[in-house]
C-alpha atoms as a PDB file:
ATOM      1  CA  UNK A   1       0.000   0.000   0.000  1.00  0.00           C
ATOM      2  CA  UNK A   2       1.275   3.651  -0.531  1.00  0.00           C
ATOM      3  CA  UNK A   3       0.653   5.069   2.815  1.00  0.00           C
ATOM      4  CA  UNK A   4       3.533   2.062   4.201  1.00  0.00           C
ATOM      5  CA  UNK A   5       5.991   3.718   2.193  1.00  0.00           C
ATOM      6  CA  UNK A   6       4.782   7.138   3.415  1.00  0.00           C
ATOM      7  CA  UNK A   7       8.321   9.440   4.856  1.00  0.00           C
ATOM      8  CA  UNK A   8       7.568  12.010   6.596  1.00  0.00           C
ATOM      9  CA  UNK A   9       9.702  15.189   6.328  1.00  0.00           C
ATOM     10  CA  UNK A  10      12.325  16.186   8.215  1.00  0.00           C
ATOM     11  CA  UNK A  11      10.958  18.911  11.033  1.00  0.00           C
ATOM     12  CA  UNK A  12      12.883  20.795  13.559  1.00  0.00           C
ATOM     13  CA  UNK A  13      11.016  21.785  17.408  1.00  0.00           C
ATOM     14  CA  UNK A  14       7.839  23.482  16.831  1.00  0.00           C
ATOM     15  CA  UNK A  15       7.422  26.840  15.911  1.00  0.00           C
ATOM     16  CA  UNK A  16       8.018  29.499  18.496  1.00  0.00           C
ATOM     17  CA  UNK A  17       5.495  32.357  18.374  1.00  0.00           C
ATOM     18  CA  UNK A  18       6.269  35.398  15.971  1.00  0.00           C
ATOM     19  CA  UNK A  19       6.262  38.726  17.002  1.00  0.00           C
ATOM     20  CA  UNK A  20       3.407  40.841  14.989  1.00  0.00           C
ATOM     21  CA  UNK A  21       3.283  43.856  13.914  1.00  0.00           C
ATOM     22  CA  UNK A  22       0.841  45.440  16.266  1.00  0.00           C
ATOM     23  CA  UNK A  23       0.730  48.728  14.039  1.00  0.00           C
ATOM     24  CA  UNK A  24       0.777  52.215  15.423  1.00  0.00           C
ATOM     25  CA  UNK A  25      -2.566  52.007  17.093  1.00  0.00           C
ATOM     26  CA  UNK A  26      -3.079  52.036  21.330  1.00  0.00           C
ATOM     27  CA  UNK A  27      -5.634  49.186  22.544  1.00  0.00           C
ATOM     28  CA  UNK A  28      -8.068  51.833  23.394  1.00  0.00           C
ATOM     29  CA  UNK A  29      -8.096  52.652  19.512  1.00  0.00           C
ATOM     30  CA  UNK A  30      -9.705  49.485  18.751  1.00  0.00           C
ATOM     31  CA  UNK A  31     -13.142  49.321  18.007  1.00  0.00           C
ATOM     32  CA  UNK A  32     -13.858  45.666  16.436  1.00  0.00           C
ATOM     33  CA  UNK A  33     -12.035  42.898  14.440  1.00  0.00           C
ATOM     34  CA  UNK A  34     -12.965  41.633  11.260  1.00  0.00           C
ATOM     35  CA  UNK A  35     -11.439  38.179  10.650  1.00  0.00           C
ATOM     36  CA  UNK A  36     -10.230  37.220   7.314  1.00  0.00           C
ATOM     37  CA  UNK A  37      -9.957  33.242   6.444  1.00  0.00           C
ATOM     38  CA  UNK A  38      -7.015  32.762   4.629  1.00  0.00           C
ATOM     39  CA  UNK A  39      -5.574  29.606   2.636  1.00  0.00           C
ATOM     40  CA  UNK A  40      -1.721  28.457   4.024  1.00  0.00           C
ATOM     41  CA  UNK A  41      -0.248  26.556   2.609  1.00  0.00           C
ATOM     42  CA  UNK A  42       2.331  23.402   4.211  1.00  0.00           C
ATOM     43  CA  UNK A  43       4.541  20.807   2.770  1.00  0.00           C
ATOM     44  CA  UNK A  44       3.355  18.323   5.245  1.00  0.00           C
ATOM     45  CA  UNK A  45       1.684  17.743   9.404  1.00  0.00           C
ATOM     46  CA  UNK A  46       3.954  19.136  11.887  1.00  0.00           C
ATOM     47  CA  UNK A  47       5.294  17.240  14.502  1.00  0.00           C
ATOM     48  CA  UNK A  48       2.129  17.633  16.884  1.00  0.00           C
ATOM     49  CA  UNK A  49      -0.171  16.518  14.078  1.00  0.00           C
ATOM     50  CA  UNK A  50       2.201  13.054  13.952  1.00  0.00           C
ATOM     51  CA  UNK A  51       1.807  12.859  17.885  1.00  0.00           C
ATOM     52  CA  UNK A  52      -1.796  13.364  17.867  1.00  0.00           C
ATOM     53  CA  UNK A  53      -2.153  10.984  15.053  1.00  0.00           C
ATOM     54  CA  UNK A  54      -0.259   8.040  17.029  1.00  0.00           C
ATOM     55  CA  UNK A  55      -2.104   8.670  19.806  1.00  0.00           C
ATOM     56  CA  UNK A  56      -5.740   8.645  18.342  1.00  0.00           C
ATOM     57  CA  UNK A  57      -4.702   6.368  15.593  1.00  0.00           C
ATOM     58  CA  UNK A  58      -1.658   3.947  16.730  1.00  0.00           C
ATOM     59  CA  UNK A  59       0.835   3.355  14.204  1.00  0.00           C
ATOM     60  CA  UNK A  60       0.638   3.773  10.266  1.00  0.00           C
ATOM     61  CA  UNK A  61       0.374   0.210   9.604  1.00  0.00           C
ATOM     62  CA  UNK A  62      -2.423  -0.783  11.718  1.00  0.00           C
ATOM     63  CA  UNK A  63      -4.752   1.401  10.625  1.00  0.00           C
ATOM     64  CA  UNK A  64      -8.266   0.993   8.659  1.00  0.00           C
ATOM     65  CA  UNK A  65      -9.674   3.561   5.531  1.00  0.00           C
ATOM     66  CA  UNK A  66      -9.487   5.770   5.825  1.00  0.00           C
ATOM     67  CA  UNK A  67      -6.039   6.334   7.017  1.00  0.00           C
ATOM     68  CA  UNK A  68      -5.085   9.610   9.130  1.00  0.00           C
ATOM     69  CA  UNK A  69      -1.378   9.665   7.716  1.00  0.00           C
ATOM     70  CA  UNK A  70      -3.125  10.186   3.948  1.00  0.00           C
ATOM     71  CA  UNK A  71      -6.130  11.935   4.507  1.00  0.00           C
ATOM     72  CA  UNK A  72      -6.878  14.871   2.354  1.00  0.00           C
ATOM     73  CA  UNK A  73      -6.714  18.273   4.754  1.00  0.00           C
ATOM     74  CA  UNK A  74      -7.248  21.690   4.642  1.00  0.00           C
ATOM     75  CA  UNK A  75      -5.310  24.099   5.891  1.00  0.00           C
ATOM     76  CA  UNK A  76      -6.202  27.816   6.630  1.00  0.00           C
ATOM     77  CA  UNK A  77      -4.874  30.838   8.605  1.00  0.00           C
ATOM     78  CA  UNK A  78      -7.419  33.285  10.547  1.00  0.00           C
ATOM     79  CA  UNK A  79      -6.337  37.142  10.778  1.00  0.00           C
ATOM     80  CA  UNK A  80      -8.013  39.362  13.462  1.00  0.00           C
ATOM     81  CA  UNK A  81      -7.636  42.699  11.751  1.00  0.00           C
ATOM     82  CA  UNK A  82      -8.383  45.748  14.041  1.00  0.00           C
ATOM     83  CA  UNK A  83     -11.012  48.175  12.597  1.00  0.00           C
ATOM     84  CA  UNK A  84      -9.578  51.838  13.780  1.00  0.00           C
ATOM     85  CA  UNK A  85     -12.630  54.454  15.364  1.00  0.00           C
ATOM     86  CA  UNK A  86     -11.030  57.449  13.650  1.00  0.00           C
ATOM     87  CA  UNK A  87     -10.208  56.561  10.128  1.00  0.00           C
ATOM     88  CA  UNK A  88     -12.807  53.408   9.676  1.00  0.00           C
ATOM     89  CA  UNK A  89      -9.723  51.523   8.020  1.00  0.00           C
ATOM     90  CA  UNK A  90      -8.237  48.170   8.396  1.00  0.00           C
ATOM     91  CA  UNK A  91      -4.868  48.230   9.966  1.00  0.00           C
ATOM     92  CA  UNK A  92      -2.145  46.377  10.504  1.00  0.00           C
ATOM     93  CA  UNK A  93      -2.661  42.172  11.518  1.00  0.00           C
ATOM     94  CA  UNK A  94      -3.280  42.093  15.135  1.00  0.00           C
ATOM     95  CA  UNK A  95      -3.177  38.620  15.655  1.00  0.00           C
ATOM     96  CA  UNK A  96      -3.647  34.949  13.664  1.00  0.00           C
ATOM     97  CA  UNK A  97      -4.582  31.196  14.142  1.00  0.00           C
ATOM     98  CA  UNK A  98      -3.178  28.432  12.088  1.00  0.00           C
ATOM     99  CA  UNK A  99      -6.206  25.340  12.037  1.00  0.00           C
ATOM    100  CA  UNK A 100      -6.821  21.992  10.035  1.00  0.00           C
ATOM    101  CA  UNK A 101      -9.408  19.737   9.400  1.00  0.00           C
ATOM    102  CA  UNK A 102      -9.364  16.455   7.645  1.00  0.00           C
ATOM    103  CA  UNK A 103     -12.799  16.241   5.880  1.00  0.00           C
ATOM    104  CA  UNK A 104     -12.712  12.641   5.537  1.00  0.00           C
ATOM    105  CA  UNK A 105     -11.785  11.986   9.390  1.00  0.00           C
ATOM    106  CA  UNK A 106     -13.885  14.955  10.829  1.00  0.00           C
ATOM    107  CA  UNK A 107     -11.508  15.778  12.716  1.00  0.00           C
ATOM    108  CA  UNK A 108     -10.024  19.394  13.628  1.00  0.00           C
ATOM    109  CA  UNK A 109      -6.524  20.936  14.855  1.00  0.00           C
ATOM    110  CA  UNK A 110      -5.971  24.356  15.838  1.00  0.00           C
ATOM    111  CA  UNK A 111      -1.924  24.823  15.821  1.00  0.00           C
ATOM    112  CA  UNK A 112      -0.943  27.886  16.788  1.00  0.00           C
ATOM    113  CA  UNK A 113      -2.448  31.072  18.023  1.00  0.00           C
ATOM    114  CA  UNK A 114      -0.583  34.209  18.110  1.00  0.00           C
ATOM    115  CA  UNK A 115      -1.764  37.536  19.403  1.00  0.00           C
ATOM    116  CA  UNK A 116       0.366  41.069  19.330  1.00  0.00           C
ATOM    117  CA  UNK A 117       1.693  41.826  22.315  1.00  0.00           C
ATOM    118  CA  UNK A 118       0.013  44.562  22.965  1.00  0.00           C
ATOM    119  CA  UNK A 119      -2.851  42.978  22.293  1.00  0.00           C
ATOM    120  CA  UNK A 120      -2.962  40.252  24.659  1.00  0.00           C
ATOM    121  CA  UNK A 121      -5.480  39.789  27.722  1.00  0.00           C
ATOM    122  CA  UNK A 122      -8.668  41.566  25.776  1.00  0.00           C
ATOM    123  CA  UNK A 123     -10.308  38.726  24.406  1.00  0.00           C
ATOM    124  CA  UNK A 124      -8.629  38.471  21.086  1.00  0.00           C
ATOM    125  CA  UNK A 125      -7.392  35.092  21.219  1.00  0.00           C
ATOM    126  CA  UNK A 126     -10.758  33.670  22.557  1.00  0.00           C
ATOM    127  CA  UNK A 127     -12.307  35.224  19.646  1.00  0.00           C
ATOM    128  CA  UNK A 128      -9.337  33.843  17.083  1.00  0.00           C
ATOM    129  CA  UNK A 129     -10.047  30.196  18.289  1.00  0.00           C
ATOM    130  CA  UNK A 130     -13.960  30.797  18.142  1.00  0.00           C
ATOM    131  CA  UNK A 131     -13.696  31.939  14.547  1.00  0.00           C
ATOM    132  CA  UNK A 132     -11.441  28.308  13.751  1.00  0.00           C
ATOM    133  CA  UNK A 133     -14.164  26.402  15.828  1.00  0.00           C
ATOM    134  CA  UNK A 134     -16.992  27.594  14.092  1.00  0.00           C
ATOM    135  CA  UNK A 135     -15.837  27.447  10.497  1.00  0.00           C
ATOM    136  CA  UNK A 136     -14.899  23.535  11.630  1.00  0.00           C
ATOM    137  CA  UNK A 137     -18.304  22.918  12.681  1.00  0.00           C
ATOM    138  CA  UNK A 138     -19.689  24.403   9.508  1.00  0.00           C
ATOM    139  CA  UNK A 139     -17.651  22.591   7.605  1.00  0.00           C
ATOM    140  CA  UNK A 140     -18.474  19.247   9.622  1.00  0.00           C
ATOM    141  CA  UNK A 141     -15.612  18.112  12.386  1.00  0.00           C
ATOM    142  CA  UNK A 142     -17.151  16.380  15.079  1.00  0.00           C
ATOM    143  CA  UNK A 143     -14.053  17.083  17.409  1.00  0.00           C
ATOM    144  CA  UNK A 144     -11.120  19.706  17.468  1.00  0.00           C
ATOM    145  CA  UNK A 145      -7.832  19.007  19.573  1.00  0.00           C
ATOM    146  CA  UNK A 146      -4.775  21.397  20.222  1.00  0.00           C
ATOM    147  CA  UNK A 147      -1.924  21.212  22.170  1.00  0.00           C
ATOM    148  CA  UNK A 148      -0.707  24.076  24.418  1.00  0.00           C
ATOM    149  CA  UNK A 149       3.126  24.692  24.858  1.00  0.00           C
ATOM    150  CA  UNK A 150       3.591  27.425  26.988  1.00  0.00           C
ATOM    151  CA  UNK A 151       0.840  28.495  30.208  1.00  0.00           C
ATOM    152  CA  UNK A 152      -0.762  31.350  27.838  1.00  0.00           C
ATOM    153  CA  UNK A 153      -1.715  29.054  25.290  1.00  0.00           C
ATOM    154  CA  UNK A 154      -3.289  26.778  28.303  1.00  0.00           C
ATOM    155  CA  UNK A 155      -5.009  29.472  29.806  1.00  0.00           C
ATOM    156  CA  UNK A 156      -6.133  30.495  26.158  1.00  0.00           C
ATOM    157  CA  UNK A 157      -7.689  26.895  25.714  1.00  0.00           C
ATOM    158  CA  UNK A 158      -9.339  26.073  28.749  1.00  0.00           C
ATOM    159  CA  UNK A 159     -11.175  29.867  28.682  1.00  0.00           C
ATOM    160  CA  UNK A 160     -12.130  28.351  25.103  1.00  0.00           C
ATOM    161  CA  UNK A 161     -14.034  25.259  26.674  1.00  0.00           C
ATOM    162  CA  UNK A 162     -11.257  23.005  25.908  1.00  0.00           C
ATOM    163  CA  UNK A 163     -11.459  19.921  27.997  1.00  0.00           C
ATOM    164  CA  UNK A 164      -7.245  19.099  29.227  1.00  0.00           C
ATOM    165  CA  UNK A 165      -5.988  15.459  29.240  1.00  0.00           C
ATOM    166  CA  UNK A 166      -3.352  14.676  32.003  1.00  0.00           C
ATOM    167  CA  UNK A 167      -0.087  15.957  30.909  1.00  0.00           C
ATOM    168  CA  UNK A 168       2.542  13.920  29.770  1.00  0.00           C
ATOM    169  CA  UNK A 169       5.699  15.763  31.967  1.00  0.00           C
ATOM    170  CA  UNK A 170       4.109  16.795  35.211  1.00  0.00           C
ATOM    171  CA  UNK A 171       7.039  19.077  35.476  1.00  0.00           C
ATOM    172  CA  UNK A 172       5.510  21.052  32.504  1.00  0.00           C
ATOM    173  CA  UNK A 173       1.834  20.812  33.679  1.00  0.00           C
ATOM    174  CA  UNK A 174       0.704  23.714  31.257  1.00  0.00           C
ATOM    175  CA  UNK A 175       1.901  21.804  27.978  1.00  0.00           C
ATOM    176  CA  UNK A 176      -0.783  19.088  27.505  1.00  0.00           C
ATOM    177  CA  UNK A 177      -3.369  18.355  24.635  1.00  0.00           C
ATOM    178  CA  UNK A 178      -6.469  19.590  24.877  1.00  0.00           C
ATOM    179  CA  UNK A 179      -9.779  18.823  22.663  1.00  0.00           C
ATOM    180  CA  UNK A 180     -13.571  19.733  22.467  1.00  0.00           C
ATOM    181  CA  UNK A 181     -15.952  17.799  21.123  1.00  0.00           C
ATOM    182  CA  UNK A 182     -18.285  20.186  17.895  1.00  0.00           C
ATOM    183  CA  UNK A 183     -21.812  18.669  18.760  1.00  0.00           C
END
């Protein structure tokens, strides 16, 4: 079968988060967001996608159709762009969320969130990872899972109604998976 002789590429540690560009602007400026969906585009699943796959799925060769290591995904970027009071124009890219689905598995991932720093604690990222959520559910996942590698992106998904599993280092209680089932 093709998906035995499946190699994955070669990744590094996951991504640390990028600084954005949190544009001129003060917080107070801020009146509302409009999020943009945008296509991304990726050679292949990151290293977390691989872990969550051998933990849902086991290994490659014991699994049934339709196999998680081939299914067809899609995979999009959110951007929460700040709509100024006085000029009524879009700025600069306040913040972002990296998510896949598999269609065939129904199955969601929300990878990264990353918020400006000056921009953090209002909300934003709560309303970043309810954008991903609910285009998911349109589109038909049944259940979304993330992982959380530093204590803001735990605190962001559990205010997000993330249910935590047990971690796997208890000295590093904050970096866990999380998931939240679409129903």
């Amino acid at each position: 079968m093709v998906w035995r002789n499946l190699e994955w590429p070669a990744y590094g540690p996951p991504r640390k988060e990028e600084k954005l560009d949190g544009g001129q602007e003060r917080p107070e400026d801020v009146e509302e967001f409009k999020i943009q969906a945008n296509k991304a585009s990726e050679p292949g699943p990151v290293i977390e996608v691989r872990n969550l796959f051998h933990r849902l799925y086991g290994d490659p060769e014991d699994c049934d159709d339709p196999n998680p290591y081939i299914a067809r995904y899609v995979r999009l970027k959110g951007n929460a762009v700040p709509e100024l009071k006085s000029s009524h124009e879009y700025g600069s890219v306040s913040g972002t969320v990296d998510y896949r689905y598999w269609p065939t598995l129904k199955l969601g991932y929300i990878e990264n969130v990353v918020v400006s720093t000056n921009m953090r604690r209002k909300g934003l990222g709560n309303m970043l990872v309810s954008f991903a959520l609910d285009y998911m559910r349109e589109k038909g996942m049944r259940r979304t899972y993330s992982f959380a590698v530093n204590r803001g992106g735990y605190r962001l998904l559990n205010s997000s109604g993330f249910t935590a599993e047990p971690p796997d280092n208890p000295q590093k209680s904050w970096q866990r998976w999380f998931f939240r089932d679409m129903l």
